[in-house]
Protein backbone atom coordinates (compact mmCIF):
# COMPACT_ATOMS: atom_id res chain seq x y z
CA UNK A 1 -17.50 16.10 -1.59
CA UNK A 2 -15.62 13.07 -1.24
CA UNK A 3 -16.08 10.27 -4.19
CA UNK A 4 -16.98 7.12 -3.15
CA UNK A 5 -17.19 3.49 -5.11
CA UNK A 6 -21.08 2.30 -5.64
CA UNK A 7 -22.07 -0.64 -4.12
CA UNK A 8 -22.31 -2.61 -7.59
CA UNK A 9 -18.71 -2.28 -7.29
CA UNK A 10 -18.27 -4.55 -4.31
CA UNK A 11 -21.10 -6.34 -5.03
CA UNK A 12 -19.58 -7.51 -8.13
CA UNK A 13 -16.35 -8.18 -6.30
CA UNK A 14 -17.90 -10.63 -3.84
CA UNK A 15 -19.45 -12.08 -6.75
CA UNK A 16 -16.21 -12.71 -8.53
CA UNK A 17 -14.70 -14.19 -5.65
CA UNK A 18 -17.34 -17.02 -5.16
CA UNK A 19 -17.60 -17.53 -8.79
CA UNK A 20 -13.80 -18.48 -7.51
CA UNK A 21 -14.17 -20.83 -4.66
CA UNK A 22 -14.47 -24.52 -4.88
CA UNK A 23 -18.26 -25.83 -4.73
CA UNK A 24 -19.44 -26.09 -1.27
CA UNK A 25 -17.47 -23.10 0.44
CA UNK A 26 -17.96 -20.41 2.91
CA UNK A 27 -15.58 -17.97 3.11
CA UNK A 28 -15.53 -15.83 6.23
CA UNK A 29 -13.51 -11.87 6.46
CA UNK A 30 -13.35 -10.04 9.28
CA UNK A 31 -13.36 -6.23 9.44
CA UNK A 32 -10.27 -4.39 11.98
CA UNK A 33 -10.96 -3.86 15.72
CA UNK A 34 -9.94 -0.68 17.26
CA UNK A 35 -6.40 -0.76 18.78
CA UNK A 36 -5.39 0.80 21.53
CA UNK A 37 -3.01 3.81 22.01
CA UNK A 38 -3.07 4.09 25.60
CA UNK A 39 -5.28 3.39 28.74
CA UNK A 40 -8.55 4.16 27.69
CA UNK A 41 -7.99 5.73 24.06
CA UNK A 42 -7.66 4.36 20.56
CA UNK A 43 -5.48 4.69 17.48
CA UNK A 44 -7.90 6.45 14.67
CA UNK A 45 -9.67 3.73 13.23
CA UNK A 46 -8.50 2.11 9.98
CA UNK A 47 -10.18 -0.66 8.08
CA UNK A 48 -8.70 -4.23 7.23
CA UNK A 49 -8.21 -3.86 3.59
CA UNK A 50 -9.38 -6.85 2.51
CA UNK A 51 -13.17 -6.45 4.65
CA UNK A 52 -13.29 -2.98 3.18
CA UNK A 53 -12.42 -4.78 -0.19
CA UNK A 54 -15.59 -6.36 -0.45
CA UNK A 55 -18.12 -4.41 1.22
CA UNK A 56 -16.97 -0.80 1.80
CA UNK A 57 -17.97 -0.94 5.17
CA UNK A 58 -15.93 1.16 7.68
CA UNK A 59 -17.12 -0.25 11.13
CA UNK A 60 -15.01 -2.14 13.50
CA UNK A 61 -15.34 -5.70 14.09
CA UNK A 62 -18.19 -6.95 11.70
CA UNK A 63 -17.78 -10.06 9.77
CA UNK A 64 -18.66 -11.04 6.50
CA UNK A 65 -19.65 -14.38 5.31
CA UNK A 66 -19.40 -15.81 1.50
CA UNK A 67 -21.22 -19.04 1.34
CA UNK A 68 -21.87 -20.27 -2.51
CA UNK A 69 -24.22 -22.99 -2.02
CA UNK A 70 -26.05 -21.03 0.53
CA UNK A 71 -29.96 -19.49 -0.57
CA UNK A 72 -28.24 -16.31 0.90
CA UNK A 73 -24.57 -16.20 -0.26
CA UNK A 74 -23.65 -12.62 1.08
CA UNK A 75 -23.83 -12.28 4.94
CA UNK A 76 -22.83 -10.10 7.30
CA UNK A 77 -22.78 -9.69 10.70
CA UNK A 78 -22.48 -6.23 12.37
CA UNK A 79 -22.85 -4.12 15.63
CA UNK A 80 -26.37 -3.23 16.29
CA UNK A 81 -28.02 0.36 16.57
CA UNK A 82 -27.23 1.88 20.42
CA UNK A 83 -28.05 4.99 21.46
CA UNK A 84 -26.03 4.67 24.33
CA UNK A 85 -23.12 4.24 22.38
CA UNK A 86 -23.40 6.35 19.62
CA UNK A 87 -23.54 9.02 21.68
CA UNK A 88 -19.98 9.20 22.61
CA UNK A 89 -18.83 7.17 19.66
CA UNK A 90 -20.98 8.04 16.47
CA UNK A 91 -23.47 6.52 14.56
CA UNK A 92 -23.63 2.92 13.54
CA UNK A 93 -25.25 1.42 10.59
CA UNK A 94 -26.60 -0.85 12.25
CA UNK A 95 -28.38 -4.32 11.17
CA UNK A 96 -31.72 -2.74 9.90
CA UNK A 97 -29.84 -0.51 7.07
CA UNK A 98 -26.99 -3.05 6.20
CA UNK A 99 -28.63 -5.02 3.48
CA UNK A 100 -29.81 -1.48 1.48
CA UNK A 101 -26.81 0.41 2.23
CA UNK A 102 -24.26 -2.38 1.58
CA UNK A 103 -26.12 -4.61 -0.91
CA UNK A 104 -25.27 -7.90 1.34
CA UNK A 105 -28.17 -10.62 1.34
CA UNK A 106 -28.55 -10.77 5.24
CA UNK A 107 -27.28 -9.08 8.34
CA UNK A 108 -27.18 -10.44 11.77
CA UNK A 109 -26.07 -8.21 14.67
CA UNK A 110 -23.16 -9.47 16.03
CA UNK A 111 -24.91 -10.92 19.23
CA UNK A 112 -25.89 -13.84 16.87
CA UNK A 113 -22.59 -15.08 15.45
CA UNK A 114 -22.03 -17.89 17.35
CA UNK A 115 -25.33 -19.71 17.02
CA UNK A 116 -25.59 -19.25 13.69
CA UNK A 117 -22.02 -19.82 12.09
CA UNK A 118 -22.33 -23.35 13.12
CA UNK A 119 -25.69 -23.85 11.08
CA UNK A 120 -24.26 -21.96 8.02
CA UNK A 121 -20.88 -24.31 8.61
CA UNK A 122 -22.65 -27.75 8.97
CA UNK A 123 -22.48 -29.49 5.75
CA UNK A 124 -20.25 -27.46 3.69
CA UNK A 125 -17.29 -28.74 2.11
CA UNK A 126 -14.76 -26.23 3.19
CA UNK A 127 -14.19 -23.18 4.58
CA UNK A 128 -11.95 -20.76 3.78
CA UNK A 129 -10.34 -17.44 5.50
CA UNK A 130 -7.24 -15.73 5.90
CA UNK A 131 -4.85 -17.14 7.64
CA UNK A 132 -1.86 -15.74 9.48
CA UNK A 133 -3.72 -12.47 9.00
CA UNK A 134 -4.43 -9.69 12.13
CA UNK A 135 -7.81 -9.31 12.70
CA UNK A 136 -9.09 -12.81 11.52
CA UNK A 137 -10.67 -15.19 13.61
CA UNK A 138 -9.29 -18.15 13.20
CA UNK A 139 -9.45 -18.83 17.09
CA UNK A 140 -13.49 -18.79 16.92
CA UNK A 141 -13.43 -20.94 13.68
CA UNK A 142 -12.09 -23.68 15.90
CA UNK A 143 -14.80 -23.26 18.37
CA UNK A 144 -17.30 -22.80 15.32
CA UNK A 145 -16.30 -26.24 13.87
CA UNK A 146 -15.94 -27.38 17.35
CA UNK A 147 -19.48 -26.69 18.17
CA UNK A 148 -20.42 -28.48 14.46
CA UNK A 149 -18.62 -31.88 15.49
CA UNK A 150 -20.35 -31.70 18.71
CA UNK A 151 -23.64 -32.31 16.92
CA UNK A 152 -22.60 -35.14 14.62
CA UNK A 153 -25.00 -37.70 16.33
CA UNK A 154 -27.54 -34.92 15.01
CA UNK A 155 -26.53 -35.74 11.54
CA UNK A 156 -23.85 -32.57 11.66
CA UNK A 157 -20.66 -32.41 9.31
CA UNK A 158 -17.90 -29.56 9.85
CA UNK A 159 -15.85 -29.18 6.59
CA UNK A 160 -13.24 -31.44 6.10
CA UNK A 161 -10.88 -28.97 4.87
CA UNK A 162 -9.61 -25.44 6.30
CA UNK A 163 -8.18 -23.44 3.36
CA UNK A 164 -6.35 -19.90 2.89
CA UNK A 165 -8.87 -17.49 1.67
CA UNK A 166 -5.74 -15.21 0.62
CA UNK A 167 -4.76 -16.33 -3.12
CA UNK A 168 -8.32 -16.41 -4.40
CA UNK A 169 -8.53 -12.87 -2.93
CA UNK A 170 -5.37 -10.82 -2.87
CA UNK A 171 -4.64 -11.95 -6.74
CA UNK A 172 -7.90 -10.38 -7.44
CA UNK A 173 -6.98 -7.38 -5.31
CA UNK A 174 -4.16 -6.54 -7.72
CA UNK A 175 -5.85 -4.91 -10.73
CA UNK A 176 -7.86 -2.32 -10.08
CA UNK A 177 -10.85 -1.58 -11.56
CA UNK A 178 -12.12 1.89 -13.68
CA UNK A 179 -13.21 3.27 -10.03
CA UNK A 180 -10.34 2.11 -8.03
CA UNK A 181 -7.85 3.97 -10.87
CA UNK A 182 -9.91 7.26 -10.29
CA UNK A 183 -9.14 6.93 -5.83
CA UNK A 184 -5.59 6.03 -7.08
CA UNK A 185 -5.56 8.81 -9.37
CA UNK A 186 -7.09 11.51 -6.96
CA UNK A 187 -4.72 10.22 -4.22
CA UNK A 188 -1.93 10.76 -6.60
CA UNK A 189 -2.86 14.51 -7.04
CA UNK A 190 -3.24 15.26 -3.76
CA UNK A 191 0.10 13.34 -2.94
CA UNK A 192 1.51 15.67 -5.76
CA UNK A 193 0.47 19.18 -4.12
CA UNK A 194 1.36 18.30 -0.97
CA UNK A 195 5.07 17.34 -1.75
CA UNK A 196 5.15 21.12 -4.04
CA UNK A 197 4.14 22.57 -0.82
CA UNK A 198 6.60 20.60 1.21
CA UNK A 199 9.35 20.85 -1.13
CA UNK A 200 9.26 24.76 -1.04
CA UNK A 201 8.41 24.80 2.91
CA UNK A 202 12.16 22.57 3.37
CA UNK A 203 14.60 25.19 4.18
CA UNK A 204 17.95 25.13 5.99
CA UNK A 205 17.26 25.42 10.04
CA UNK A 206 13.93 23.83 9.86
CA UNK A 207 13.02 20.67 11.16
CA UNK A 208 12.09 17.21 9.37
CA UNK A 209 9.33 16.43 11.95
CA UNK A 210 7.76 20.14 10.59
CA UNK A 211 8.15 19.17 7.15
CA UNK A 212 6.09 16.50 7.72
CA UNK A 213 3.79 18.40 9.18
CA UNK A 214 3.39 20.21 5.81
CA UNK A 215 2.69 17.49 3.77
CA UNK A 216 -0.06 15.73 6.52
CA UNK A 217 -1.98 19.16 6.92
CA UNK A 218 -2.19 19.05 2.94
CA UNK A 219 -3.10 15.80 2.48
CA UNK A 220 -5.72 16.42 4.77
CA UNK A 221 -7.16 19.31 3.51
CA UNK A 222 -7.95 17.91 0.43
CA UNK A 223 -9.90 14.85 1.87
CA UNK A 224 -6.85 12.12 2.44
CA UNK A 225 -7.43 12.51 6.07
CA UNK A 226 -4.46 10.51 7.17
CA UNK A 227 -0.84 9.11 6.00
CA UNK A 228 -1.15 6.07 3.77
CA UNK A 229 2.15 4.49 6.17
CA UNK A 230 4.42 6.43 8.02
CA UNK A 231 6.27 9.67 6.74
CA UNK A 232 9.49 9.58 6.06
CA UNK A 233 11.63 12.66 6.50
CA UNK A 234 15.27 12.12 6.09
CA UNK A 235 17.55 14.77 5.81
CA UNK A 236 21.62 14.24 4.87
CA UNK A 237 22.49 10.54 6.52
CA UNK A 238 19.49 9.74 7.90
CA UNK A 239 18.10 9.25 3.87
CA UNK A 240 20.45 5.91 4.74
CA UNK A 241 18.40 4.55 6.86
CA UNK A 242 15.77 2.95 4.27
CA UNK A 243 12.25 2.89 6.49
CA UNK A 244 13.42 6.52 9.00
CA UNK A 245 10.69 7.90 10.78
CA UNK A 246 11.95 9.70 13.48
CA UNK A 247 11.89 12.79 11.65
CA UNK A 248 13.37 14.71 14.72
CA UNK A 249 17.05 16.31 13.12
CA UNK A 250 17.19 19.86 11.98
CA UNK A 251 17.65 20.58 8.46
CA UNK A 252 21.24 21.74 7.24
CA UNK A 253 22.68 24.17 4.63
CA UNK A 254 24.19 21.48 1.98
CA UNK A 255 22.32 18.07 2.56
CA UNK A 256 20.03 16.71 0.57
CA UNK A 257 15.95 16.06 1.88
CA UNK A 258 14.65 11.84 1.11
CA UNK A 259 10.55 12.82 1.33
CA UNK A 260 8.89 9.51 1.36
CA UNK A 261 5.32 9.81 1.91
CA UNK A 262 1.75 9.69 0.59
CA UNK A 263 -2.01 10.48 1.17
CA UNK A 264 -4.65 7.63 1.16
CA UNK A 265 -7.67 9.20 -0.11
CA UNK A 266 -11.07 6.73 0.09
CA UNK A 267 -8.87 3.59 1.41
CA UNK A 268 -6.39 4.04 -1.40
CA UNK A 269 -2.73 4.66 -1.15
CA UNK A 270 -0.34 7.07 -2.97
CA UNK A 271 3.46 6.41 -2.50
CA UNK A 272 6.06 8.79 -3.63
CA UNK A 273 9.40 10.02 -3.24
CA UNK A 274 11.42 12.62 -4.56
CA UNK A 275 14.88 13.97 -2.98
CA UNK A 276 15.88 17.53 -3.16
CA UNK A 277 18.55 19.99 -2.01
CA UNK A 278 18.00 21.82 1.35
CA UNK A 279 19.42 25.02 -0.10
CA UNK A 280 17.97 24.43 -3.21
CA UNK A 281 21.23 23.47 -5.07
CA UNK A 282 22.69 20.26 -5.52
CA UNK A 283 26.20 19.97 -5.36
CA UNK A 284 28.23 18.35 -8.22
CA UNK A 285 28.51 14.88 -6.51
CA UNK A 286 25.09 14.99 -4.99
CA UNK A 287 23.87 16.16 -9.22
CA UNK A 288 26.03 13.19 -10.59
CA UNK A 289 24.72 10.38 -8.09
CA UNK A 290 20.99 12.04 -8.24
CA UNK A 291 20.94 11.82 -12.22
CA UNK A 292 22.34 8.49 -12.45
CA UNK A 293 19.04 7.35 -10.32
CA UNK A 294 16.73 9.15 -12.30
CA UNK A 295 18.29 7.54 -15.39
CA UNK A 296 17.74 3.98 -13.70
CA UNK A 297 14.17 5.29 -13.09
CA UNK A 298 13.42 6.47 -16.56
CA UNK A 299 15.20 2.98 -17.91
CA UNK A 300 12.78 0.71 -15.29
CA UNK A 301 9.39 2.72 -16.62
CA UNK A 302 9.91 2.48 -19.94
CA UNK A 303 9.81 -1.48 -19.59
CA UNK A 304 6.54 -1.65 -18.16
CA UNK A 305 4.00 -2.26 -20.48
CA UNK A 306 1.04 -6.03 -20.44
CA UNK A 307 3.86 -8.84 -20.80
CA UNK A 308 6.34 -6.87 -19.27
CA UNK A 309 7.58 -7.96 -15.74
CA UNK A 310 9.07 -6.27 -12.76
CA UNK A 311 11.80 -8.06 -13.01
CA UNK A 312 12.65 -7.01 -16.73
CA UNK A 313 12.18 -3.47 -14.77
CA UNK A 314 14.28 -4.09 -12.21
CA UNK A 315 17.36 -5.37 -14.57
CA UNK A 316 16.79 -2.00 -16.66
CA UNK A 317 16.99 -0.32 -13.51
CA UNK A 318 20.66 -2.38 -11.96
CA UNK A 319 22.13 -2.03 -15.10
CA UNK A 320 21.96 1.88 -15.30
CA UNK A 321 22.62 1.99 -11.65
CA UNK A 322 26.06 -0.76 -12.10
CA UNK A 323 27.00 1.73 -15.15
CA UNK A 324 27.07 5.24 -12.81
CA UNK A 325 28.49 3.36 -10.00
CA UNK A 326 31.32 2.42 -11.72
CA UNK A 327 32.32 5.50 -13.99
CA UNK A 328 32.23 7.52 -10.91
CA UNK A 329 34.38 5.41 -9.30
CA UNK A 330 32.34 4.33 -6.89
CA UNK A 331 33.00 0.56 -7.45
CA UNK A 332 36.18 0.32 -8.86
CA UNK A 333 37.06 -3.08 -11.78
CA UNK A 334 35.13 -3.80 -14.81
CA UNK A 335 31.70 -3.01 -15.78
CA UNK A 336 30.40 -5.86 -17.10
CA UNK A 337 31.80 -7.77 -13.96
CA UNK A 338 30.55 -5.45 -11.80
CA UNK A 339 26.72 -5.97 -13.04
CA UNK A 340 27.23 -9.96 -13.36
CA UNK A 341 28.34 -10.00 -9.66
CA UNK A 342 25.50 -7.97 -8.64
CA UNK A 343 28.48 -5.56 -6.86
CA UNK A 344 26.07 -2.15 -7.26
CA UNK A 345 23.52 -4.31 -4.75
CA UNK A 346 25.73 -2.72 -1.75
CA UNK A 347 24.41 0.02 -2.72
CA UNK A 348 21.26 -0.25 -4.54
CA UNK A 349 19.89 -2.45 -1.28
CA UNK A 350 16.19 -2.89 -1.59
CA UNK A 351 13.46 -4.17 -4.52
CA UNK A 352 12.82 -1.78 -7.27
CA UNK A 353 8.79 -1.29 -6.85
CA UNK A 354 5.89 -3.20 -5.30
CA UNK A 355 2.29 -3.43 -6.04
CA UNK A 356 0.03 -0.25 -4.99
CA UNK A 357 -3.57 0.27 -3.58
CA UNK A 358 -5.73 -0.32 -0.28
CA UNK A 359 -2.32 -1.56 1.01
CA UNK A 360 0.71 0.32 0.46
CA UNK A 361 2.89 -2.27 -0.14
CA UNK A 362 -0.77 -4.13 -1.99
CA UNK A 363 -1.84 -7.83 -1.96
CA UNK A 364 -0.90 -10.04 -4.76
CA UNK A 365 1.30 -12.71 -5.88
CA UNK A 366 4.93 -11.55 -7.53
CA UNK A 367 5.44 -14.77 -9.15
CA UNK A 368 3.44 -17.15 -10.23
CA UNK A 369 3.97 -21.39 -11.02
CA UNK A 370 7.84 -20.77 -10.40
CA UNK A 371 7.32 -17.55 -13.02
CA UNK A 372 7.34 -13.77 -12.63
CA UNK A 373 3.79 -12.29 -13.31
CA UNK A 374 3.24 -10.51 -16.35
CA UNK A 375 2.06 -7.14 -15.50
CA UNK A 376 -1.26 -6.39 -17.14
CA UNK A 377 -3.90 -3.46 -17.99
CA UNK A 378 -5.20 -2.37 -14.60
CA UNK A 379 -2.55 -3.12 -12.78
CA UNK A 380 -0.33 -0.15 -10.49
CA UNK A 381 3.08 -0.60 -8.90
CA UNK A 382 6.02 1.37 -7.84
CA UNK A 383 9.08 2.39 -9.58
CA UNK A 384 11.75 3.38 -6.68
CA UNK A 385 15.41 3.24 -7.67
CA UNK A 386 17.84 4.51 -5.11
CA UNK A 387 21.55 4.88 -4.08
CA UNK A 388 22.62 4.60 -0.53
CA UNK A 389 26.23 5.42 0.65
CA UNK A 390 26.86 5.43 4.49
CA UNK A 391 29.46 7.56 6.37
CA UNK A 392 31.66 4.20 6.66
CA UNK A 393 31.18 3.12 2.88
CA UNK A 394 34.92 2.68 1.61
CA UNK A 395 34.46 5.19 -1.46
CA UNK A 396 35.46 9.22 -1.55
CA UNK A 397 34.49 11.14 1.09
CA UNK A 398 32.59 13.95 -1.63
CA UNK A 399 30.09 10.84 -1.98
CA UNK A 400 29.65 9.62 1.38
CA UNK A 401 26.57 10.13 3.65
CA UNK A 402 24.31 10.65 0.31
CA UNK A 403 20.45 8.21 0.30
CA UNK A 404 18.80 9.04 -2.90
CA UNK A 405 15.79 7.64 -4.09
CA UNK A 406 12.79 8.79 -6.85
CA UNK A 407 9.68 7.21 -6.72
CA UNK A 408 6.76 7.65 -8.81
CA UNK A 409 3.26 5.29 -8.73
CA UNK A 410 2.51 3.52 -12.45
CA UNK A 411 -0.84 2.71 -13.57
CA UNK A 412 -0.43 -0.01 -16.43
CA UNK A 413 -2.78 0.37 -19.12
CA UNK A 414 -3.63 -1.19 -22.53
CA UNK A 415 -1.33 0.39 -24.21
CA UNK A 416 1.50 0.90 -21.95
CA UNK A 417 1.33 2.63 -18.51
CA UNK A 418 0.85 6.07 -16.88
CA UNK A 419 2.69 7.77 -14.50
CA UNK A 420 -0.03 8.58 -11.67
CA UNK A 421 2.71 11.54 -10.10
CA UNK A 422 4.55 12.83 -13.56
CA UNK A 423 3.58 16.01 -12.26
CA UNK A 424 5.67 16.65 -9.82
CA UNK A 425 9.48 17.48 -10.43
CA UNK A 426 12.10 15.02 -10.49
CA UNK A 427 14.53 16.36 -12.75
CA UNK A 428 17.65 18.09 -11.56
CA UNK A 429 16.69 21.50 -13.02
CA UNK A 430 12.76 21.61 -12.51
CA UNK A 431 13.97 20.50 -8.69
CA UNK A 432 16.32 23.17 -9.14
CA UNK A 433 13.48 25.88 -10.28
CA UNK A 434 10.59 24.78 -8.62
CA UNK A 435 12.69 25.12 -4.84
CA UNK A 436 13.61 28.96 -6.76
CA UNK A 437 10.17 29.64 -7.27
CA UNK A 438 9.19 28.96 -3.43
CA UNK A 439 12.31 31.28 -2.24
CA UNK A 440 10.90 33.74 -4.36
């Protein structure tokens, strides 16, 4: 059976967040609408993260309202029971169940929203919600506080001021609580088995698109019913190509396999990558470039501790990176120069990790007052060195055409951190042995 968070949980997250908000505020978060794929048929539903952040509700379009000087603080509006409708579309919670199932104050169906926003918006001092953002509706909140003005011979007042809803929230978004690390954790494993099963399933003559197909009917199977973002299956030069999804080239007898993928399991994201040999052997220059990455890996973890940064990581990382770059040749001059002129960043091209959960790439600030955030217990990110060397790079041909990249997700804990996806290999011989084991 698939674990779910209690409803304490978000009610306790709704009541940190208007602990947070200035006196006199309503905050209001809207849940995703369907999208759709073509003509008359939708993309499989997925939930904003931020609505299913504080109320674990998975319905389309419902709204939730935060108002802290208001008798009922926790509203929500929702669709209504229809049996009309849930007969081709499935049940609905429905208004009646809302407040027991979801431990919100009030619901309202959905019918109601726009003669009663205006009440709950006259006299408050603010309001706050997330701007920029798909899915919010900041188009009706000028009509709601349109609708308030209109009334101010009535004795009406709109708010005065229209704030972003999104650093109160995403900050708190970015350590995760005791349940959140046991999702993370359990999307982790099943990330973990799927990639042992894809990893042995990768053969010369087989496609990337199948390989995918490996790791989604795994993740699946164990209760991540979908892809956390799009998989990434890049065999030989196409692992140069940093976000490649085509996944549509045939597998061949000496190239390396980029797998970039992960499971989301209960809303929650797992985010790996590991890159292997077709064949099961890696050349010498593929071994050489391939170790020099995992060293920068190894060198970026052991940095991240409470008080550490991700930029502390990422210099730990560039500096072990600038070093193999330049014994192998690959950047020719002096080392030292090399790393001071940031010369490996032509090939080392993207950020060394970001922040992990409902969202792959998560919410949360990077820096802080002109500072880099200190990471802290709770706290998970990703660790992703990589080397990229097109076919047109001006270096020896033995290293051209080569995208590696390791990726592993890090829980940071009291103590230090934990690596959510040690468990599958990344070292040259347990790559090595594991892709033996499968031939076998």
């Amino acid at each position: 059976m698939l674990e779910q968070l209690p409803i304490e949980e978000f009610q306790q997250r709704r009541a940190a967040l208007l602990r947070q908000l200035p006196k006199g505020s309503v905050a209001i978060v809207a849940a995703a609408s369907e999208k759709t794929r073509s003509n008359d048929t939708e993309y499989p539903f997925r939930q904003n993260s931020d609505f299913f952040y504080l109320t674990g509700f998975n319905e389309p379009d419902a709204l939730l309202l935060l108002a802290n000087d208001a008798e009922q603080p926790v509203q929500l509006f929702c669709h209504d029971k229809d049996p009309q409708v849930e007969v081709w579309h499935g049940l609905r919670l429905g208004v009646e169940n809302a407040v027991e199932q979801l431990g919100v104050d009030v619901a309202y169906s959905l019918d109601d929203i726009d003669s009663h926003l205006p009440e709950l918006l006259n006299g408050s001092e603010r309001v706050l919600i997330l701007r920029g953002e798909e899915d919010q509706p900041e188009l009706q909140l000028s009509y709601w506080l349109h609708s308030v003005r209109e009334k101010a011979r009535q004795g009406y007042q709109a708010p005065p001021i229209v704030e972003d809803l999104a650093p109160y929230l995403h900050n708190m978004r970015r350590s995760k609580s005791a349940g959140e690390q046991r999702m993370m954790r359990r999307a982790a494993d099943i990330s973990v088995a799927a990639f042992k099963r894809a990893m042995q399933f990768a053969k010369p003559g087989r496609y990337e698109f199948q390989v995918a197909a490996e790791l989604h009917h795994a993740f699946a199977m164990e209760g991540a019913h979908q892809p956390a973002y799009g998989t990434i299956c890049a065999g030989g030069a196409n692992a140069c190509v940093l976000h490649y999804t085509d996944n549509k080239d045939r597998l061949q007898d000496g190239d390396l396999l980029l797998i970039d993928a992960g499971g989301e399991y209960q809303g929650y994201a797992a985010d790996i990558t590991r890159t292997f040999p077709v064949n099961g052997r890696f050349t010498e220059p593929q071994r050489q470039l391939y170790q020099w990455v995992l060293d920068a890996q190894l060198a970026a973890i052991e940095v991240l501790r409470p008080g550490a940064t991700l930029q502390q990581a990422t210099d730990a990382a560039a500096k072990v990176l600038n070093r193999g770059l330049t014994q192998l040749g690959i950047l020719d001059g002096d080392e030292q120069q090399n790393y001071e002129q940031k010369r490996w960043r032509k090939y080392f091209i993207h950020g060394l990790g970001h922040w992990l959960g409902l969202d792959v790439h998560d919410r949360g600030d990077y820096r802080n007052n002109g500072s880099n955030v200190k990471l802290a217990a709770g706290m998970v990110l990703t660790v992703e060195p990589g080397l990229y060397i097109p076919a047109d790079a001006e270096v020896e041909e033995q290293w051209r055409d080569i995208g590696i990249r390791i990726e592993d997700d890090i829980l940071i804990t009291a103590n230090g951190h934990e690596n959510l996806t040690a468990a599958l290999p990344k070292t040259v011989e347990d790559i090595e042995a594991w892709l033996a084991q499968g031939q076998n």
